[in-house]
PDB file of N, CA and C in Angstrom:
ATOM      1  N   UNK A   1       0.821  -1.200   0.000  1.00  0.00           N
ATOM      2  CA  UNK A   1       0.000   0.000   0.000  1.00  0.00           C
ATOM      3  C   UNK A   1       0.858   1.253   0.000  1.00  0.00           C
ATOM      4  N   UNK A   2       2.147   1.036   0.667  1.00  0.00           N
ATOM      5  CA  UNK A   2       2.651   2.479   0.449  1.00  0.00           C
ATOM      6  C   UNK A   2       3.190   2.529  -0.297  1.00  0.00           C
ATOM      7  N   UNK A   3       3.802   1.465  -1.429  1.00  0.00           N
ATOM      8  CA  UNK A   3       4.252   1.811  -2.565  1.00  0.00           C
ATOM      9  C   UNK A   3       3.271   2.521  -3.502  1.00  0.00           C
ATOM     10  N   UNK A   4       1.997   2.272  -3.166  1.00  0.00           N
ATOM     11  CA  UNK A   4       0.739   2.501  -4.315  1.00  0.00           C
ATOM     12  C   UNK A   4       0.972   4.461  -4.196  1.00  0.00           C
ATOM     13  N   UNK A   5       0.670   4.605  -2.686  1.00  0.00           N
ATOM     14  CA  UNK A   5       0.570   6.497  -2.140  1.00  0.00           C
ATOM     15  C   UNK A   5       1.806   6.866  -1.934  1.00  0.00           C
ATOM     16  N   UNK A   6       3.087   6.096  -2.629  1.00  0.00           N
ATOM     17  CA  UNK A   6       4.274   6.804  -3.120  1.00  0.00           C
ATOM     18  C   UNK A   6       4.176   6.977  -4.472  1.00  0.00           C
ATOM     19  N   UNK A   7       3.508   5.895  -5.113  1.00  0.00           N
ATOM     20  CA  UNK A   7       3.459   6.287  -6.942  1.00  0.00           C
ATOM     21  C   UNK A   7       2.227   7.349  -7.032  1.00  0.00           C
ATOM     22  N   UNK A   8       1.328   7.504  -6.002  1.00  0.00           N
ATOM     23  CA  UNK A   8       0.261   8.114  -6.395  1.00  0.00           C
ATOM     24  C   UNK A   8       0.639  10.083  -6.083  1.00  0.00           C
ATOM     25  N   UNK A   9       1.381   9.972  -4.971  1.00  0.00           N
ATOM     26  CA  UNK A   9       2.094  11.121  -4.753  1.00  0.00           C
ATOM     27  C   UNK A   9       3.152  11.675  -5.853  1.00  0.00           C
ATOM     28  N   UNK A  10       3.830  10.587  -6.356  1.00  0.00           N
ATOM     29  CA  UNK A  10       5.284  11.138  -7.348  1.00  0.00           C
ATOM     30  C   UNK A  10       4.214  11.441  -8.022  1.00  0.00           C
ATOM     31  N   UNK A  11       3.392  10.917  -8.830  1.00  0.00           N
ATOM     32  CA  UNK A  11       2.209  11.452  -9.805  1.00  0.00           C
ATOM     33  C   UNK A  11       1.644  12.578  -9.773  1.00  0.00           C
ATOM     34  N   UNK A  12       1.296  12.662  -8.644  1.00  0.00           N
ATOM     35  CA  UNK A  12       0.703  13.912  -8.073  1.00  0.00           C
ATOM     36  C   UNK A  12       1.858  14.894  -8.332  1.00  0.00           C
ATOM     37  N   UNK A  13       2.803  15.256  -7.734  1.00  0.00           N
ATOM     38  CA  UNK A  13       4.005  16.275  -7.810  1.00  0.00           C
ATOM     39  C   UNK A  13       4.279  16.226  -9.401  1.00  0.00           C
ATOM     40  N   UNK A  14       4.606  15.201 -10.493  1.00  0.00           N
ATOM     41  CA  UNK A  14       4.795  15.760 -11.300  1.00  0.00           C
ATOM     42  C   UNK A  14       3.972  16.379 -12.339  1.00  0.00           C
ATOM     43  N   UNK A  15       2.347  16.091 -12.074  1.00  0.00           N
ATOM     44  CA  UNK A  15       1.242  16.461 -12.810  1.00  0.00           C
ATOM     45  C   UNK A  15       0.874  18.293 -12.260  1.00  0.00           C
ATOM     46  N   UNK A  16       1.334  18.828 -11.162  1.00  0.00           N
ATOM     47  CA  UNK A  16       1.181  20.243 -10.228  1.00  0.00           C
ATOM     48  C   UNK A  16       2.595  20.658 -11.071  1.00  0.00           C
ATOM     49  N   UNK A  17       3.508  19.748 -11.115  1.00  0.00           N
ATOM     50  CA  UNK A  17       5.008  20.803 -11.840  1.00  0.00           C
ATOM     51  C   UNK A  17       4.403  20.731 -13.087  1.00  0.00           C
ATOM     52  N   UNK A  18       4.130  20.561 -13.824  1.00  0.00           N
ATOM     53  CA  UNK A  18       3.707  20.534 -15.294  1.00  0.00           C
ATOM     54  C   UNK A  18       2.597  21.595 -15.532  1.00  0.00           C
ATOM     55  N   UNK A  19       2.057  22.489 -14.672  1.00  0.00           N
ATOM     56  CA  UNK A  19       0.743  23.047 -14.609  1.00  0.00           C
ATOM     57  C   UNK A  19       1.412  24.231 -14.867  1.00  0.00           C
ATOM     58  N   UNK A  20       2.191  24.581 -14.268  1.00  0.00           N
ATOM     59  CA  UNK A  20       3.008  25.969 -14.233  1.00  0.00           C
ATOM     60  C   UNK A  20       4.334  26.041 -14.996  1.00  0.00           C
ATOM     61  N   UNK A  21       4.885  26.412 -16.199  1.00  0.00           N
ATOM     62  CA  UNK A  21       5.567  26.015 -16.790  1.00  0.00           C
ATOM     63  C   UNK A  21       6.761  27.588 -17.183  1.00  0.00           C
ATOM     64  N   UNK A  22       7.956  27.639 -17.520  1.00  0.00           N
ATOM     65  CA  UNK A  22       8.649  28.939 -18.049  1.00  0.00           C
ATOM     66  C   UNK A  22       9.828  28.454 -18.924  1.00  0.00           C
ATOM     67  N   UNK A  23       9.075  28.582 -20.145  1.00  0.00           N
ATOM     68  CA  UNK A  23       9.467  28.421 -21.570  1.00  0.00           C
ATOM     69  C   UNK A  23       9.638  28.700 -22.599  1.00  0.00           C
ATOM     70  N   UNK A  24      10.025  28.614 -23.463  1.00  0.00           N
ATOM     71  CA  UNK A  24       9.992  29.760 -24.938  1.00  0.00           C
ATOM     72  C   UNK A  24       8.972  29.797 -25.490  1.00  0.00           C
ATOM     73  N   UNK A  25       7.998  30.586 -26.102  1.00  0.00           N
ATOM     74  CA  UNK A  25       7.277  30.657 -26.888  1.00  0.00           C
ATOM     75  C   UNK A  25       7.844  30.304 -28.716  1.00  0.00           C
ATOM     76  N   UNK A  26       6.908  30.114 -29.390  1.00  0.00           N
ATOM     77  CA  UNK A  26       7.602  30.053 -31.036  1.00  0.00           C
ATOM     78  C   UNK A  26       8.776  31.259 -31.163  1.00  0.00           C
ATOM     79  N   UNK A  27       8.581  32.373 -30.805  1.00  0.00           N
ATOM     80  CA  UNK A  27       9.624  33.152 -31.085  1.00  0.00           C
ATOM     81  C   UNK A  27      11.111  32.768 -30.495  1.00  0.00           C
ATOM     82  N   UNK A  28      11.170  32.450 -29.721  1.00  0.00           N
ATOM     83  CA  UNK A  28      12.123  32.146 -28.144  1.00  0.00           C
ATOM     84  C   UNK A  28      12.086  33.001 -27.366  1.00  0.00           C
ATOM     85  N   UNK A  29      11.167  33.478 -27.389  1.00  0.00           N
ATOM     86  CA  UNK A  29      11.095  34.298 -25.882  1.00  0.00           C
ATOM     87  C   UNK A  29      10.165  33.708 -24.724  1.00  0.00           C
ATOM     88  N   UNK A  30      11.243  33.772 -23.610  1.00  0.00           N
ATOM     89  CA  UNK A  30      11.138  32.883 -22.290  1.00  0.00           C
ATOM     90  C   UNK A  30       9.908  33.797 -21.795  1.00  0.00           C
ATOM     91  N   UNK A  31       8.891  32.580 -21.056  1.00  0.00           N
ATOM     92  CA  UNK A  31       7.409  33.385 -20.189  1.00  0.00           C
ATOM     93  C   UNK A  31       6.840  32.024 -19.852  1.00  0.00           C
ATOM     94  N   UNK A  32       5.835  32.602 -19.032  1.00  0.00           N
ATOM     95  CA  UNK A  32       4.828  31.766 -18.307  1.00  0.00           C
ATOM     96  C   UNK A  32       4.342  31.253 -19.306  1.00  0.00           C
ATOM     97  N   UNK A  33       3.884  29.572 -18.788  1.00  0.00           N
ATOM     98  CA  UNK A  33       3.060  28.701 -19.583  1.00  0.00           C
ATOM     99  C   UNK A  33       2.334  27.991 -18.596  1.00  0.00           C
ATOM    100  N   UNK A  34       0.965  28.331 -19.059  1.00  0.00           N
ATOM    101  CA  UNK A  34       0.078  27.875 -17.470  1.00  0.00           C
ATOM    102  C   UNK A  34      -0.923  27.147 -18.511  1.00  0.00           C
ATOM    103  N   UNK A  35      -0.720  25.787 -17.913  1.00  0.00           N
ATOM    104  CA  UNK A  35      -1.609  24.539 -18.713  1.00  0.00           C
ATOM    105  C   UNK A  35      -2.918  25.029 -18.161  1.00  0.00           C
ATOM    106  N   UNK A  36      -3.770  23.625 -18.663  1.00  0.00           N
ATOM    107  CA  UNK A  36      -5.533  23.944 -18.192  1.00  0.00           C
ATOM    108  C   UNK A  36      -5.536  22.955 -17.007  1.00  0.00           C
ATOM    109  N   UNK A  37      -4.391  22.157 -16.394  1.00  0.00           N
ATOM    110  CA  UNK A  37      -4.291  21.576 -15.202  1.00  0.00           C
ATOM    111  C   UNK A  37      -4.230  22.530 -13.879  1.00  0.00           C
ATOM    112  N   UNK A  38      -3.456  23.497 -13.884  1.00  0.00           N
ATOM    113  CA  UNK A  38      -3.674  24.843 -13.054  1.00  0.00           C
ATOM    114  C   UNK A  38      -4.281  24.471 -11.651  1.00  0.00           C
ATOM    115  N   UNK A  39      -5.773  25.206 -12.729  1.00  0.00           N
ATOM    116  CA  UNK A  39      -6.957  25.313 -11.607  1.00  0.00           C
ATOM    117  C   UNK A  39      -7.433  23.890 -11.293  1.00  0.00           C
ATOM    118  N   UNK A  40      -7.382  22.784 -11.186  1.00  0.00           N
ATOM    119  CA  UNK A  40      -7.403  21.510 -10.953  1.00  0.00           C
ATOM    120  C   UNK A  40      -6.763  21.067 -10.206  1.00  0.00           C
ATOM    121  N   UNK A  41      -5.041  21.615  -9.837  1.00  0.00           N
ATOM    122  CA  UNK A  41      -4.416  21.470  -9.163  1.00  0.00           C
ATOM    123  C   UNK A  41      -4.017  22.693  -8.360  1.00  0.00           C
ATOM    124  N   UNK A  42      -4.355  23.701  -8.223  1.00  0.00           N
ATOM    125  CA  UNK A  42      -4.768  24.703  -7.344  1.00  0.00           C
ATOM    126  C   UNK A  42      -5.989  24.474  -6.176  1.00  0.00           C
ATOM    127  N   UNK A  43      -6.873  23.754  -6.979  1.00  0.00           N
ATOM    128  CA  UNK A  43      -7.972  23.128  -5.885  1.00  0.00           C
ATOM    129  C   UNK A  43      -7.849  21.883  -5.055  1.00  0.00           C
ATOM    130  N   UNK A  44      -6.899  21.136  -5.527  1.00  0.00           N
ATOM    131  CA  UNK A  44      -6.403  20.212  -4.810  1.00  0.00           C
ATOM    132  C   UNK A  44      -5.804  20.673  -3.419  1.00  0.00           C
ATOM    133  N   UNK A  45      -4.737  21.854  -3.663  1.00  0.00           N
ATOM    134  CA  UNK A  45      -3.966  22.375  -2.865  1.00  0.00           C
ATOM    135  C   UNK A  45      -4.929  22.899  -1.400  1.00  0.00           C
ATOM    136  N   UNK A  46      -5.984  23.686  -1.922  1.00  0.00           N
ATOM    137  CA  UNK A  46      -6.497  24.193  -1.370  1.00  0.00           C
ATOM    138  C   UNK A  46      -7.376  23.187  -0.539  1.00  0.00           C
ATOM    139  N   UNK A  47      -7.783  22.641  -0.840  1.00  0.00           N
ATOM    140  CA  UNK A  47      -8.678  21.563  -0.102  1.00  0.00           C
ATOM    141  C   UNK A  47      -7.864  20.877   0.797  1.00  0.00           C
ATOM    142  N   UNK A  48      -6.440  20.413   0.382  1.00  0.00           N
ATOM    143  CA  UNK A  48      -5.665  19.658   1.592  1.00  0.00           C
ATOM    144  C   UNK A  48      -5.414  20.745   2.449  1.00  0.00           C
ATOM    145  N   UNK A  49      -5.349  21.994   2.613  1.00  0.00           N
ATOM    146  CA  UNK A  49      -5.013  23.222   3.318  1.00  0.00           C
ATOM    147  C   UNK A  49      -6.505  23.347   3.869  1.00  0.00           C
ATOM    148  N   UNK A  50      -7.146  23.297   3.366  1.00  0.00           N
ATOM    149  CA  UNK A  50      -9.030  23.466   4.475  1.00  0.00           C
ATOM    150  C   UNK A  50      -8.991  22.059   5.518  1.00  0.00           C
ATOM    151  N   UNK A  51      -8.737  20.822   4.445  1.00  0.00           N
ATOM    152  CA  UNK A  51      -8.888  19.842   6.004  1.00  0.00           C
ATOM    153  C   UNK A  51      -8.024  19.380   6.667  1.00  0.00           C
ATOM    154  N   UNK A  52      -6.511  20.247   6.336  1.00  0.00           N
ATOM    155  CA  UNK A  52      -5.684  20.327   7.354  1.00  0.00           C
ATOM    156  C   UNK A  52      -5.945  21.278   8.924  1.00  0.00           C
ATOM    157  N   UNK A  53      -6.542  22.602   8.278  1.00  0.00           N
ATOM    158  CA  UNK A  53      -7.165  23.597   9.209  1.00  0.00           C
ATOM    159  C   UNK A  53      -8.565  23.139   9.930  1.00  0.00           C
ATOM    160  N   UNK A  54      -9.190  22.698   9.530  1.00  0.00           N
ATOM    161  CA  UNK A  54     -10.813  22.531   9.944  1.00  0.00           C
ATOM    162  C   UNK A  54     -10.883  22.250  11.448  1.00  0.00           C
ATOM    163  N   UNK A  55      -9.828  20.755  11.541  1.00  0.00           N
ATOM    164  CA  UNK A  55     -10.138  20.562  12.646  1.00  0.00           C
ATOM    165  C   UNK A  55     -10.001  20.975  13.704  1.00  0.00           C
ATOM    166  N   UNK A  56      -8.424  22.215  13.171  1.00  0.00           N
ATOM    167  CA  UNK A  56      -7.920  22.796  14.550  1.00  0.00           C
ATOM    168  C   UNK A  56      -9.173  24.219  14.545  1.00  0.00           C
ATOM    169  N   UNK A  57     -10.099  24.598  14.158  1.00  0.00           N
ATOM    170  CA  UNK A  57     -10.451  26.023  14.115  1.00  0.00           C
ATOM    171  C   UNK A  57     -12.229  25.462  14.335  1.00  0.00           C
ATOM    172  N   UNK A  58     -12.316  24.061  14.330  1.00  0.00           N
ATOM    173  CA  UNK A  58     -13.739  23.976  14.637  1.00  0.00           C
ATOM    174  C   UNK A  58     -14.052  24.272  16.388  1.00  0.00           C
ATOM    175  N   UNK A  59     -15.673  24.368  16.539  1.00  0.00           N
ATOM    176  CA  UNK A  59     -16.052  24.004  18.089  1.00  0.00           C
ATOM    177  C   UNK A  59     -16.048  22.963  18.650  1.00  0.00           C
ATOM    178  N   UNK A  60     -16.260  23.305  20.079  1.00  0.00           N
ATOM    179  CA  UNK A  60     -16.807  21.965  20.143  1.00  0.00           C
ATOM    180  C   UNK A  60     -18.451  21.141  19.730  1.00  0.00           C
ATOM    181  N   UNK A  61     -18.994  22.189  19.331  1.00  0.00           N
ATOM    182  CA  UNK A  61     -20.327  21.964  18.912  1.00  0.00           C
ATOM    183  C   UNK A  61     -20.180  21.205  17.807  1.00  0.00           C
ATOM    184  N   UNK A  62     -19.331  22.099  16.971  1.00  0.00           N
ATOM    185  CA  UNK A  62     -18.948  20.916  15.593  1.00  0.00           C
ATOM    186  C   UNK A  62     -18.394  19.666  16.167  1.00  0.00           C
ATOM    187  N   UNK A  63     -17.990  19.487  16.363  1.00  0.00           N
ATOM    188  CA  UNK A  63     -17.344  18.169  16.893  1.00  0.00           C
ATOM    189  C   UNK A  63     -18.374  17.382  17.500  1.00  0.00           C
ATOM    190  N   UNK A  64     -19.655  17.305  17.778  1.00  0.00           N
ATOM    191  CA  UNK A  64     -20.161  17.188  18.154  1.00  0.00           C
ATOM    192  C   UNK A  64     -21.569  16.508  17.029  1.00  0.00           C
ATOM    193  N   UNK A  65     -21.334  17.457  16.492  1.00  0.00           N
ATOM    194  CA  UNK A  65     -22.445  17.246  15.112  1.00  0.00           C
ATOM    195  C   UNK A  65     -21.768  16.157  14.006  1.00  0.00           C
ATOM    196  N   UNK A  66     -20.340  16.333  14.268  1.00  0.00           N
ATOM    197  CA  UNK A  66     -19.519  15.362  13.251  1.00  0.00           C
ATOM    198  C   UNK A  66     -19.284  14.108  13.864  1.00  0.00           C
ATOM    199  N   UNK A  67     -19.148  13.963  15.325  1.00  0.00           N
ATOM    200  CA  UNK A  67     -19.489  12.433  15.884  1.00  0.00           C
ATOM    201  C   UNK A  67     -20.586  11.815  15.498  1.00  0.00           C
ATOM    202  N   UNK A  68     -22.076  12.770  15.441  1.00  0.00           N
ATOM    203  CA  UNK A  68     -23.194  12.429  15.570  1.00  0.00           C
ATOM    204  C   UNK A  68     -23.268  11.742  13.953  1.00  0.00           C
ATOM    205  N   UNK A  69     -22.556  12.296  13.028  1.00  0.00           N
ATOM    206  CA  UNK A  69     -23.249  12.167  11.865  1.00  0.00           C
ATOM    207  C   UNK A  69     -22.439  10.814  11.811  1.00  0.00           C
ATOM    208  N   UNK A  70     -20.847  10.613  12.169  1.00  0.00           N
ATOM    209  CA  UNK A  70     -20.340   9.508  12.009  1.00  0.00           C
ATOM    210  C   UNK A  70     -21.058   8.280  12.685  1.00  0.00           C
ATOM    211  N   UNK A  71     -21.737   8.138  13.523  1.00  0.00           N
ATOM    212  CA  UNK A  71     -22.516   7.552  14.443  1.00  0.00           C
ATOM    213  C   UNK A  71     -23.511   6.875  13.780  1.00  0.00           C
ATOM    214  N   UNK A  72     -24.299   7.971  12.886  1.00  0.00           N
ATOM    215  CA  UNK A  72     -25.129   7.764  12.102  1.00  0.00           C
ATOM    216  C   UNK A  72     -24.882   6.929  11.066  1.00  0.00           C
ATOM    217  N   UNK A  73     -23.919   7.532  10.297  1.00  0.00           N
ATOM    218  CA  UNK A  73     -23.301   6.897   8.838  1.00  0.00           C
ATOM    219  C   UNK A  73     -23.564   5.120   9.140  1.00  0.00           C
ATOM    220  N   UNK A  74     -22.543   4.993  10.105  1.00  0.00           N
ATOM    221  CA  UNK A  74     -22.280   3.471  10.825  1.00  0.00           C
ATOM    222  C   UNK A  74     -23.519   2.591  11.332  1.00  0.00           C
ATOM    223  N   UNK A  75     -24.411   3.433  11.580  1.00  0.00           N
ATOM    224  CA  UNK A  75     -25.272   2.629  12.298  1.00  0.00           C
ATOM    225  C   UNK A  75     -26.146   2.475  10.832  1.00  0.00           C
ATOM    226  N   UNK A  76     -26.315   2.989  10.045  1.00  0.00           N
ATOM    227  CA  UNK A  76     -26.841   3.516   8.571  1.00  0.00           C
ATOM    228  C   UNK A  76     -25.949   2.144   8.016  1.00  0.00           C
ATOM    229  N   UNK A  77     -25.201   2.015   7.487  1.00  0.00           N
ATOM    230  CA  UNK A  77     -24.115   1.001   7.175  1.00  0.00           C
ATOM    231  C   UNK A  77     -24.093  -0.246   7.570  1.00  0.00           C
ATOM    232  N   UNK A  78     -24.264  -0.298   9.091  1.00  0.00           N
ATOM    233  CA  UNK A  78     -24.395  -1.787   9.567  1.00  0.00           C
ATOM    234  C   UNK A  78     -25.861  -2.402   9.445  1.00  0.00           C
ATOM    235  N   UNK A  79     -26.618  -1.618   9.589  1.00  0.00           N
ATOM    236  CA  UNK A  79     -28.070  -2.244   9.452  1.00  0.00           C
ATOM    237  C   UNK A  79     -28.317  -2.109   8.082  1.00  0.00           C
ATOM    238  N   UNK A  80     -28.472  -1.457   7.753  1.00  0.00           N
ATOM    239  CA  UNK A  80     -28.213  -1.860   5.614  1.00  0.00           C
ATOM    240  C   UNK A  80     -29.455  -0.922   5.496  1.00  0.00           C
ATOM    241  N   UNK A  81     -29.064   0.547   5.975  1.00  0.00           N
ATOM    242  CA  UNK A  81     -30.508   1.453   5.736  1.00  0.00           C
ATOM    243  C   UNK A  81     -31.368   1.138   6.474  1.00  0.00           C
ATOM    244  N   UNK A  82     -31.897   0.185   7.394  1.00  0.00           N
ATOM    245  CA  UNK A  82     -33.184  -0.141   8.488  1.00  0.00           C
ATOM    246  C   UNK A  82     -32.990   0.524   9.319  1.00  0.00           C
ATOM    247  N   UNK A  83     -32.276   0.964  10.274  1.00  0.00           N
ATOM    248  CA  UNK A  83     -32.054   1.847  11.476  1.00  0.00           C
ATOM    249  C   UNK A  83     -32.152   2.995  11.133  1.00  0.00           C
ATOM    250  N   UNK A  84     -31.680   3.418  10.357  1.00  0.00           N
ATOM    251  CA  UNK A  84     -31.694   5.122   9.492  1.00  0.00           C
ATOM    252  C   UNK A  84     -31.031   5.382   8.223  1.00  0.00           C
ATOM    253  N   UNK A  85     -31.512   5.970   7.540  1.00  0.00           N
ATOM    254  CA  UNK A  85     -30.455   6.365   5.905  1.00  0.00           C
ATOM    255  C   UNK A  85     -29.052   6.815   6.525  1.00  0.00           C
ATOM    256  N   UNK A  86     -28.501   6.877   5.914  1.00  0.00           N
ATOM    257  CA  UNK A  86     -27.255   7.283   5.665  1.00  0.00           C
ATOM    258  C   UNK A  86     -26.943   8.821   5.176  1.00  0.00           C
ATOM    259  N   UNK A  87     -26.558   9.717   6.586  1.00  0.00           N
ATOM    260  CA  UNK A  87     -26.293  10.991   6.064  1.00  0.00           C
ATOM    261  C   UNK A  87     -25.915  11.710   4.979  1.00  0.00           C
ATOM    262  N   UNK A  88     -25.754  12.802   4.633  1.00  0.00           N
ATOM    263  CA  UNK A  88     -24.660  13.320   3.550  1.00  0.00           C
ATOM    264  C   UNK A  88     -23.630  13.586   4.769  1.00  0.00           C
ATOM    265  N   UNK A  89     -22.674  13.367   3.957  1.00  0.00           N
ATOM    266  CA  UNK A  89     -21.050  13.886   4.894  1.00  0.00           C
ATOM    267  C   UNK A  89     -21.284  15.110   5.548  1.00  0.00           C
ATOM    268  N   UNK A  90     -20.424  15.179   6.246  1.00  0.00           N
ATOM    269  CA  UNK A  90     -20.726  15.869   7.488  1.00  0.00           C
ATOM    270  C   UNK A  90     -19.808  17.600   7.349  1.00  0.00           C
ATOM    271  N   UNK A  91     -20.368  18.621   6.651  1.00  0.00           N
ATOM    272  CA  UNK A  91     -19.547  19.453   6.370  1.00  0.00           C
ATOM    273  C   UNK A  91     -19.527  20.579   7.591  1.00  0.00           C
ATOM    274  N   UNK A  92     -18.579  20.892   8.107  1.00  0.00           N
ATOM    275  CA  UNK A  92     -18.488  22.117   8.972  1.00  0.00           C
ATOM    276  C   UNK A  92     -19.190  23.534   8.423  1.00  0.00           C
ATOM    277  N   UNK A  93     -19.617  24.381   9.598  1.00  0.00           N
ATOM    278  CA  UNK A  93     -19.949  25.516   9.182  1.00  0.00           C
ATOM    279  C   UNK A  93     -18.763  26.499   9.617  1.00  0.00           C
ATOM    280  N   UNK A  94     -18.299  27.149   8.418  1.00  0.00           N
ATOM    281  CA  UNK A  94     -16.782  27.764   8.769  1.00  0.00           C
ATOM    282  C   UNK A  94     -17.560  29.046   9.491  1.00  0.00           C
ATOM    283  N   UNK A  95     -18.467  29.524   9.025  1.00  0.00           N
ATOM    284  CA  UNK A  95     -18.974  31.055  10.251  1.00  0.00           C
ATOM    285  C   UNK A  95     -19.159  30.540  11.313  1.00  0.00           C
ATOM    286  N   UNK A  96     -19.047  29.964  11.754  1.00  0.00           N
ATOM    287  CA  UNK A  96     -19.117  29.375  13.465  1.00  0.00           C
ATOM    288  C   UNK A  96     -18.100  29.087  13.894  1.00  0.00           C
ATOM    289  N   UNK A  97     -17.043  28.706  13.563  1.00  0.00           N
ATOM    290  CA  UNK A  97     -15.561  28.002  13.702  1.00  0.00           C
ATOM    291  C   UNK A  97     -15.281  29.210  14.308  1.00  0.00           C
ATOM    292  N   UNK A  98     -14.334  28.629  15.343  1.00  0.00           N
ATOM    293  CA  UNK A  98     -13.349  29.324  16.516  1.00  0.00           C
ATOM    294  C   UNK A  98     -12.436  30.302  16.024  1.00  0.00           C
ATOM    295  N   UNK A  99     -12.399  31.551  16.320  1.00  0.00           N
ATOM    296  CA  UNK A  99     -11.766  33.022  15.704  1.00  0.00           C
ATOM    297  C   UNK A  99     -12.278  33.741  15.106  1.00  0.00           C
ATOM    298  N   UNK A 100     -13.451  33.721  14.247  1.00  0.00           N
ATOM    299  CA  UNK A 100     -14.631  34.251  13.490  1.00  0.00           C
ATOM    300  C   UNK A 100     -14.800  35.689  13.559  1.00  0.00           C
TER     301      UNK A 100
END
């Protein structure tokens, strides 16, 4: 398995270097070359940077609502939908989060 999320990472790094590029144009003059991978991998970035932060900047209320829903999911899961459906994932409300 960690060979798999070492090839899946080298992949990752060289598909983000390829997005942003400084190269000659037909003339030879050196400039930015920004593929259509970019914003694809700009949002990647950003998303590992939100649920790196989330957890340290939530409440405890959130934390609270996100046990509940995990609780749910599982109990949703083990009974096969008879006990209760199965939530949507459990998204934080960032206007409530701690520092606001």
């Amino acid at each position: 398995t960690s060979q798999t999320g070492s090839a899946d990472h080298h992949l990752c790094m060289l598909s983000s270097r390829s997005a942003l590029n400084w190269e000659p144009d037909e003339q030879g003059i050196s400039g930015m070359v920004i593929t259509k991978t970019l914003p694809s991998e700009a949002a990647n970035v950003l998303e590992k940077g939100v649920r790196k932060m989330t957890p340290r900047i939530m409440t405890w209320g959130q934390y609270a609502e996100a046990a509940v829903n995990y609780i749910q999911a599982a109990a949703a899961q083990w009974s096969n939908g008879k006990i209760c459906k199965a939530p949507a994932p459990y998204q934080p409300d960032y206007t409530r989060c701690a520092g606001q």
